[in-house]
PDB file of N, CA and C in Angstrom:
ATOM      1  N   UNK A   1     125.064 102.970 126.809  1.00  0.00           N
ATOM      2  CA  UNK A   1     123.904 102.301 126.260  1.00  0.00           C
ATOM      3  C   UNK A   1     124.246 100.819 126.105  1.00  0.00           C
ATOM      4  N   UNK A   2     123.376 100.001 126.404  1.00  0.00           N
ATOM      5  CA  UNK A   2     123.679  98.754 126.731  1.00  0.00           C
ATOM      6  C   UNK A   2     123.168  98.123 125.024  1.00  0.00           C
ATOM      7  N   UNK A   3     123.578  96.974 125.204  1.00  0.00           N
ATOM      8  CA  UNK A   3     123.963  96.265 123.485  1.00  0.00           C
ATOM      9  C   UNK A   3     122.185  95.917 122.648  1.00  0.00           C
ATOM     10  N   UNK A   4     121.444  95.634 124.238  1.00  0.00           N
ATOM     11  CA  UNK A   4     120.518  95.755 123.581  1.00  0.00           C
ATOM     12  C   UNK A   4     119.570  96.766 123.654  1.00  0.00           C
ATOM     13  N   UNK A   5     119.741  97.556 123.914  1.00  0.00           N
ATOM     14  CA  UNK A   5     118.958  98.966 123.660  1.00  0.00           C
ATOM     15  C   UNK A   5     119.797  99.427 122.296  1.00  0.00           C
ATOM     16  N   UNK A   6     120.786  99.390 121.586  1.00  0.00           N
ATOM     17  CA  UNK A   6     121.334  99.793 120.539  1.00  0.00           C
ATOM     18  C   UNK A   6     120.965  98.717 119.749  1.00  0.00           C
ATOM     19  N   UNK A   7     120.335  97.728 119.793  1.00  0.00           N
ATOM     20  CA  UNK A   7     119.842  96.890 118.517  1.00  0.00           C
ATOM     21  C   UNK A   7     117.942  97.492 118.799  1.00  0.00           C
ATOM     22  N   UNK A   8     116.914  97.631 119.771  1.00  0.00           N
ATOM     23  CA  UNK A   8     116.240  98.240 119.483  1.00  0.00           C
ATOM     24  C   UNK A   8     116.127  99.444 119.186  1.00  0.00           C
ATOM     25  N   UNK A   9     117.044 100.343 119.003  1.00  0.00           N
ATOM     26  CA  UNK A   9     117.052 101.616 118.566  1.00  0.00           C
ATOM     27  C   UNK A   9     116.951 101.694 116.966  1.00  0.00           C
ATOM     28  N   UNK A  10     118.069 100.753 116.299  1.00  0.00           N
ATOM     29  CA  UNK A  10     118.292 100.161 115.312  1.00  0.00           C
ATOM     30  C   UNK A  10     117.297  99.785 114.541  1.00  0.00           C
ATOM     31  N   UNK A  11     116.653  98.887 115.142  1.00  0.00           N
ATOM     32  CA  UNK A  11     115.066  98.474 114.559  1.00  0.00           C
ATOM     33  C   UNK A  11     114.066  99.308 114.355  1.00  0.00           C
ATOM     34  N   UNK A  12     113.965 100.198 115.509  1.00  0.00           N
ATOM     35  CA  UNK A  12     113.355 101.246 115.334  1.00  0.00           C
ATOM     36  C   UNK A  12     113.643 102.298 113.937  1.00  0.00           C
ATOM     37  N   UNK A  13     114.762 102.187 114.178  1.00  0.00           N
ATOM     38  CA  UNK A  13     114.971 103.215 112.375  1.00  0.00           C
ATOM     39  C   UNK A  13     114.477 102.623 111.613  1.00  0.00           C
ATOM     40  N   UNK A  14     115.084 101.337 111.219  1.00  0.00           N
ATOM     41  CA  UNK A  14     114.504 100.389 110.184  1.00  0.00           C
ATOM     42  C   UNK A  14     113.333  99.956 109.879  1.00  0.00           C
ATOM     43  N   UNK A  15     112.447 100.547 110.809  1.00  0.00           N
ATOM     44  CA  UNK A  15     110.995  99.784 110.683  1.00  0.00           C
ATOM     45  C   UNK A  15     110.392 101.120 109.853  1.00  0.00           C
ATOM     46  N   UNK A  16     110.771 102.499 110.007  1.00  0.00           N
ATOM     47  CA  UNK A  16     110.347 103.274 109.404  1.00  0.00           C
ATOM     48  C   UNK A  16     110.590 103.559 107.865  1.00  0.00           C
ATOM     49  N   UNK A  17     111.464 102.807 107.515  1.00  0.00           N
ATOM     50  CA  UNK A  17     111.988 103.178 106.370  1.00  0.00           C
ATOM     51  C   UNK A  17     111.116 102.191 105.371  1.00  0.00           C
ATOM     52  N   UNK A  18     110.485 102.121 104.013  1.00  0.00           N
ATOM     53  CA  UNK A  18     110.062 101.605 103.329  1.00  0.00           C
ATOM     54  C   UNK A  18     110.764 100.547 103.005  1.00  0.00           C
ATOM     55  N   UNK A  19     110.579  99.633 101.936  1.00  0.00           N
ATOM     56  CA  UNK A  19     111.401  98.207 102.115  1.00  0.00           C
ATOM     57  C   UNK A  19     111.276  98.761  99.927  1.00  0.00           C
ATOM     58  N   UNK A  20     112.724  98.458  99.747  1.00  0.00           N
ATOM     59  CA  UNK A  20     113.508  98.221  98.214  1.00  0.00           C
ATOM     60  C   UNK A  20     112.775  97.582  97.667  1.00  0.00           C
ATOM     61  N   UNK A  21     112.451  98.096  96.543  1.00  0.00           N
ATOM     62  CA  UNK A  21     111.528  97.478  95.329  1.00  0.00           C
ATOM     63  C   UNK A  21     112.972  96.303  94.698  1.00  0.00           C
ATOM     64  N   UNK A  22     112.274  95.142  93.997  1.00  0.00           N
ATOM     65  CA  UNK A  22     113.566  94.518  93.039  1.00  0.00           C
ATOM     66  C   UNK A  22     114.321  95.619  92.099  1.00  0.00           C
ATOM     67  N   UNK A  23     113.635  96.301  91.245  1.00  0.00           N
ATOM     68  CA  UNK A  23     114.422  96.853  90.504  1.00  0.00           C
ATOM     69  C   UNK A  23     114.747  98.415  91.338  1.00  0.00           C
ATOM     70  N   UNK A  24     115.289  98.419  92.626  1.00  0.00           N
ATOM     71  CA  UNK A  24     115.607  99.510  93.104  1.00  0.00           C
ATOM     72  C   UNK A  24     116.727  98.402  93.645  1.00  0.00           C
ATOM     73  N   UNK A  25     116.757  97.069  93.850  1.00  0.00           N
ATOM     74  CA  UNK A  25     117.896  96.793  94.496  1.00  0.00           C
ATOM     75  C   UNK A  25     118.511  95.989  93.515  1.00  0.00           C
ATOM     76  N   UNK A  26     117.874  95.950  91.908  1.00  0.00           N
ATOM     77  CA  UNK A  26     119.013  95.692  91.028  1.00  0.00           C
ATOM     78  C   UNK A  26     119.756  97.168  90.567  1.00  0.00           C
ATOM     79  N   UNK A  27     118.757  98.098  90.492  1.00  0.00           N
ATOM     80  CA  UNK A  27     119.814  99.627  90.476  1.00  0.00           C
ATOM     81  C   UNK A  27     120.939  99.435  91.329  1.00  0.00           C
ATOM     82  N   UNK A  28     120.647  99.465  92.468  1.00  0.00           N
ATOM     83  CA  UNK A  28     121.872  99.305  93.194  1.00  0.00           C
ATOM     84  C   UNK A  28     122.960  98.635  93.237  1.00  0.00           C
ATOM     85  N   UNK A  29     122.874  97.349  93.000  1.00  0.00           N
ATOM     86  CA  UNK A  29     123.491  96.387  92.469  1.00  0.00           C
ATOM     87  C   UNK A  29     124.109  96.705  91.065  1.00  0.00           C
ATOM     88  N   UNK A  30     123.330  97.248  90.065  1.00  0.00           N
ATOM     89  CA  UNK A  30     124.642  97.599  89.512  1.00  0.00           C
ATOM     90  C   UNK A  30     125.273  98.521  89.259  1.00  0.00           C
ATOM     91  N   UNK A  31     124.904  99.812  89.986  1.00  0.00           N
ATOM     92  CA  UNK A  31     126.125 100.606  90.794  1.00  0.00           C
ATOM     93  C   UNK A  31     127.140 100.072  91.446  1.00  0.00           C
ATOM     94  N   UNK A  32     126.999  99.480  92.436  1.00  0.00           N
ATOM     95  CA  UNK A  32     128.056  98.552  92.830  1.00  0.00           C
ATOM     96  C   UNK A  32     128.641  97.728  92.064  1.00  0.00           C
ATOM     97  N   UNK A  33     128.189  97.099  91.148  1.00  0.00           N
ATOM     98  CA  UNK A  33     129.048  96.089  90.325  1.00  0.00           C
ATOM     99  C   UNK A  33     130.251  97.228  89.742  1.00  0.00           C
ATOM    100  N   UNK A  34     129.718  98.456  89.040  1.00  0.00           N
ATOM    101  CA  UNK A  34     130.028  99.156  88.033  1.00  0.00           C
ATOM    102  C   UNK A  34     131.178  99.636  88.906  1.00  0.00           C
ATOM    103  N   UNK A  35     131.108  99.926  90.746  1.00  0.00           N
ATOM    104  CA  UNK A  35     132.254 100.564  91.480  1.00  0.00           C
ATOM    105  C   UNK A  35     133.511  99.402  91.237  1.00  0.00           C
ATOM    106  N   UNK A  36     132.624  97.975  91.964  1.00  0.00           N
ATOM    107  CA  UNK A  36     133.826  97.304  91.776  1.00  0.00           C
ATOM    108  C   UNK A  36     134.776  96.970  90.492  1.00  0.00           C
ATOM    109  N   UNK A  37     134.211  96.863  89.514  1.00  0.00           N
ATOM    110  CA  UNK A  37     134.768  96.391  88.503  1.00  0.00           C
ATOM    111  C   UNK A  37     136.295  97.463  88.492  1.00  0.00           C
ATOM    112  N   UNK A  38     135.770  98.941  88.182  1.00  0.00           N
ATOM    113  CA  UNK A  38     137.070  99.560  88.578  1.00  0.00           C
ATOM    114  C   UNK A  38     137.744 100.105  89.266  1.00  0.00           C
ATOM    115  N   UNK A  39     137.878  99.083  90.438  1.00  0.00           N
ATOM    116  CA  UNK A  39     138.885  99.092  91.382  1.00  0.00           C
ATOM    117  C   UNK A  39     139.967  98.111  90.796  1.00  0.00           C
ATOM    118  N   UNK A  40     141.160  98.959  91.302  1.00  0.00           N
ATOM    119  CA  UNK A  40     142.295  98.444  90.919  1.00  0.00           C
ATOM    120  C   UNK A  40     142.537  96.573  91.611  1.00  0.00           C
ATOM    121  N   UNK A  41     142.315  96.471  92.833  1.00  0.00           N
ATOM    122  CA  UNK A  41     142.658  95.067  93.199  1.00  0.00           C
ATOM    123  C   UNK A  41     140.854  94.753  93.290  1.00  0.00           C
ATOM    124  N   UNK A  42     140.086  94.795  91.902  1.00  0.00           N
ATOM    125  CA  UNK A  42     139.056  93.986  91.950  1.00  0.00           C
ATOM    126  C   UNK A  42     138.808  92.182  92.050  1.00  0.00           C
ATOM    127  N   UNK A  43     138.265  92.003  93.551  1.00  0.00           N
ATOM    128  CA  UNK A  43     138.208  90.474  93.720  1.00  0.00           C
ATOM    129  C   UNK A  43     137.046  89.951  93.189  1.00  0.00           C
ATOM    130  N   UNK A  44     137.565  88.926  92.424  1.00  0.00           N
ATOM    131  CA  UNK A  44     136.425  88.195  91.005  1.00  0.00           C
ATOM    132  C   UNK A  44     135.975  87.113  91.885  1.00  0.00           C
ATOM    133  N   UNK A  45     135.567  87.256  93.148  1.00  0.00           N
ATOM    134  CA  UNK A  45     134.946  86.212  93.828  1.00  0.00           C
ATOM    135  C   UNK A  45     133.800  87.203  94.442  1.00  0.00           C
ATOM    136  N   UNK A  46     134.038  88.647  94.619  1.00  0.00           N
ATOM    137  CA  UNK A  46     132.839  89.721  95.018  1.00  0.00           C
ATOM    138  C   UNK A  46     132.379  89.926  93.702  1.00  0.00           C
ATOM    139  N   UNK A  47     132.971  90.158  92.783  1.00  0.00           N
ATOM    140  CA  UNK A  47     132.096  90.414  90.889  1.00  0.00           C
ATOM    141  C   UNK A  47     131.343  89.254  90.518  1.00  0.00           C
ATOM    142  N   UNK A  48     131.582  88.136  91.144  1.00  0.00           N
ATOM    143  CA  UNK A  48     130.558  87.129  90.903  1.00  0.00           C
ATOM    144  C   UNK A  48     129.785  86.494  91.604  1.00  0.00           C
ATOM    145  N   UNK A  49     129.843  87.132  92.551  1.00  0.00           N
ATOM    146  CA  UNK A  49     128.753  86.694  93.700  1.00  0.00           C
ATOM    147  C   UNK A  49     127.669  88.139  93.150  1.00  0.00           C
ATOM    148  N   UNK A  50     128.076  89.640  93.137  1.00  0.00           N
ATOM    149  CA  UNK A  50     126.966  90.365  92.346  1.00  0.00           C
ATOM    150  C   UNK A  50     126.389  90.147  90.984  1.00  0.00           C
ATOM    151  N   UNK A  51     127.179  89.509  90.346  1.00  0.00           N
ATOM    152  CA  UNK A  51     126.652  88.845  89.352  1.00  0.00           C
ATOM    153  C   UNK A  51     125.214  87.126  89.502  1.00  0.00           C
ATOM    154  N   UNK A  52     125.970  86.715  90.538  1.00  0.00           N
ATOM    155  CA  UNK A  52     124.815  85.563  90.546  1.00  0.00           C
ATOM    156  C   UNK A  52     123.472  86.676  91.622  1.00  0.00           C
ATOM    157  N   UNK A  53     124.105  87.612  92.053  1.00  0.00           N
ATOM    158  CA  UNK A  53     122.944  88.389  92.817  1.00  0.00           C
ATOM    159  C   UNK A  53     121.736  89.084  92.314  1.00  0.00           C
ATOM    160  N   UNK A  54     121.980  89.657  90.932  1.00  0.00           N
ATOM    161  CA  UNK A  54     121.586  89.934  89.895  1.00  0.00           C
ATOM    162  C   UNK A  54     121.062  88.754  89.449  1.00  0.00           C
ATOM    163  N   UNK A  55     120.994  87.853  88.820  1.00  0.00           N
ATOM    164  CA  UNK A  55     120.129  86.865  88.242  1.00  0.00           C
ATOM    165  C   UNK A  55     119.336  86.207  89.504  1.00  0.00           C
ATOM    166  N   UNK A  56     119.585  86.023  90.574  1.00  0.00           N
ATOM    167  CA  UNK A  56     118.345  86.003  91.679  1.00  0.00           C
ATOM    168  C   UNK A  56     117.046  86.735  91.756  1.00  0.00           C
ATOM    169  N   UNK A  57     117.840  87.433  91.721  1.00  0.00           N
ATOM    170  CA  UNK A  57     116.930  89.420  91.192  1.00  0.00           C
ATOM    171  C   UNK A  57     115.748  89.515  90.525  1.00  0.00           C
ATOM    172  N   UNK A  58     116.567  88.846  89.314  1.00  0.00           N
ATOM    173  CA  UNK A  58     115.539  89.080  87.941  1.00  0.00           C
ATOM    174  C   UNK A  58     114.746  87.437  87.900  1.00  0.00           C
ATOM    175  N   UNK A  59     115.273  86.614  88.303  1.00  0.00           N
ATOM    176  CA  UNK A  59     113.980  85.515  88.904  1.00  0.00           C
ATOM    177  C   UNK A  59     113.362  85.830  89.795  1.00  0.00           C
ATOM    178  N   UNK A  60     113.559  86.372  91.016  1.00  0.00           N
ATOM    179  CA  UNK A  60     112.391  86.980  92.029  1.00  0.00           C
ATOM    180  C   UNK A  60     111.662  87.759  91.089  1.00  0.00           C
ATOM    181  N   UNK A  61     112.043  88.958  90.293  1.00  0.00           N
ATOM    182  CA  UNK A  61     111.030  89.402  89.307  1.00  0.00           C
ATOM    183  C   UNK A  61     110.076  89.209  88.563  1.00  0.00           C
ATOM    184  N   UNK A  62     111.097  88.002  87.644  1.00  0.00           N
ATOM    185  CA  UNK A  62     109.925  87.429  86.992  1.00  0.00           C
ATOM    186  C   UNK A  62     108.931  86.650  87.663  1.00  0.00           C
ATOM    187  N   UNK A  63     109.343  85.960  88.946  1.00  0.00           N
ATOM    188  CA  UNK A  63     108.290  85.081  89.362  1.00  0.00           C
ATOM    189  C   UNK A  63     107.264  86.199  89.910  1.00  0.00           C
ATOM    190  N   UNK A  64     107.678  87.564  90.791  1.00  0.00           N
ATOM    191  CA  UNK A  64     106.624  88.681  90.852  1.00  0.00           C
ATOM    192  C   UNK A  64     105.660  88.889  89.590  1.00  0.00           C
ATOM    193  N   UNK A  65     106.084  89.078  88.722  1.00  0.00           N
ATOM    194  CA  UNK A  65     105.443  89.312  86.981  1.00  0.00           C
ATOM    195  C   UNK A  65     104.381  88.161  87.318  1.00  0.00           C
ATOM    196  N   UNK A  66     105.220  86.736  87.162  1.00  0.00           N
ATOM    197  CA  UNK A  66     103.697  85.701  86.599  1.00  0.00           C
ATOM    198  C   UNK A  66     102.888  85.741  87.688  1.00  0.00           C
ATOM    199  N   UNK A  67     102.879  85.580  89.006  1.00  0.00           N
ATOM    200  CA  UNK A  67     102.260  86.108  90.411  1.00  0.00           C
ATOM    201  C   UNK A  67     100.927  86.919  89.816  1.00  0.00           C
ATOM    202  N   UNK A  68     101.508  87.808  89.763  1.00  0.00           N
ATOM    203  CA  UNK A  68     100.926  89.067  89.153  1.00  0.00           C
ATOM    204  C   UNK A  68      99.556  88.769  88.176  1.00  0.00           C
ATOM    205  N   UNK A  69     100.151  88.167  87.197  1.00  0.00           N
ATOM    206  CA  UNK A  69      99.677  87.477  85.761  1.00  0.00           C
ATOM    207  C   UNK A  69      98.465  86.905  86.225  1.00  0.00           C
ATOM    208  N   UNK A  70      98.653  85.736  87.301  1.00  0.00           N
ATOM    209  CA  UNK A  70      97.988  84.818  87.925  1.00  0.00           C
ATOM    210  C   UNK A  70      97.104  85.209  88.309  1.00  0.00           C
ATOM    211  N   UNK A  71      97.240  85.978  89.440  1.00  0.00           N
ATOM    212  CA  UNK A  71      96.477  86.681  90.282  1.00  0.00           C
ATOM    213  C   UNK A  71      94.910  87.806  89.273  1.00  0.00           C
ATOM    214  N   UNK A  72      95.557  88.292  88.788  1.00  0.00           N
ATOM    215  CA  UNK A  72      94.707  88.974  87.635  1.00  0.00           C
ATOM    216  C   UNK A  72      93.624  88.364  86.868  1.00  0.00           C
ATOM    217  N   UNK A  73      94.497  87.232  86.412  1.00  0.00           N
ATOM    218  CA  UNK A  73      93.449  85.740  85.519  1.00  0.00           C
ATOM    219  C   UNK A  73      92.605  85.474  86.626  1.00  0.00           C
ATOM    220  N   UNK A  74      93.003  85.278  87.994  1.00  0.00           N
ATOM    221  CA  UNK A  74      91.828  84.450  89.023  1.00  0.00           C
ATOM    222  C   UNK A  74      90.761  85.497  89.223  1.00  0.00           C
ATOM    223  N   UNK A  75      90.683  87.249  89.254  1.00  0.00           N
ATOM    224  CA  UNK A  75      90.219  88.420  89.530  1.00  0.00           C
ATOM    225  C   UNK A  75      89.290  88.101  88.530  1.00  0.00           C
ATOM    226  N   UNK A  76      89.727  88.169  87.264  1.00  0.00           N
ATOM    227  CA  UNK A  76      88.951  88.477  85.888  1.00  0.00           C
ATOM    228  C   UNK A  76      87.634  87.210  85.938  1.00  0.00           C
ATOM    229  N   UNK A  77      88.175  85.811  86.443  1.00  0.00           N
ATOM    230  CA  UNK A  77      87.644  84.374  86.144  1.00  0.00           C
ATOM    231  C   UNK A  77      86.692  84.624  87.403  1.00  0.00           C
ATOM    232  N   UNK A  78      86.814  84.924  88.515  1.00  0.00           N
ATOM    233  CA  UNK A  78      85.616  84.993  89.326  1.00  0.00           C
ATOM    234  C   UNK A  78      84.881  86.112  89.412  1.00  0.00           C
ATOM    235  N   UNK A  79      84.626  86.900  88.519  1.00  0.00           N
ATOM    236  CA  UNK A  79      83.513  87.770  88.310  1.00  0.00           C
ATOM    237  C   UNK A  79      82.728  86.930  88.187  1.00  0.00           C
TER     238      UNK A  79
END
């Protein structure tokens, strides 16, 4: 199978699969934090890159929230 028939095959899976809510990929995230932390040779340059990954997270969130907020106020105001 040639390199690019194995990247459209690829896509093909991926297109079927639903796309991670934020708080399904901060769950995850901190499962993973929680693996790395106890590992014995834990590197504090991967614990803090999931750490600044996590506060990305929860600003994409909140800016989803006021979005949200917004959007609702403009619904309600043009009746």
């Amino acid at each position: 199978m040639s390199r690019q028939e194995e990247q459209e095959e690829h896509e093909d899976e991926g297109a079927s699969e639903p796309l991670a809510t934020i708080n399904q990929a901060l769950n995850g995230r901190n499962r993973l934090l929680s693996f790395k932390e106890h590992e014995p040779d834990a590197n504090s340059m991967e614990l803090t890159l999931l750490m600044r990954m996590e506060r990305s997270l929860q600003q994409q969130a909140e800016l989803n929230r006021s979005q949200g907020t917004l959007n609702s106020w403009f619904k309600y105001c043009v009746r």
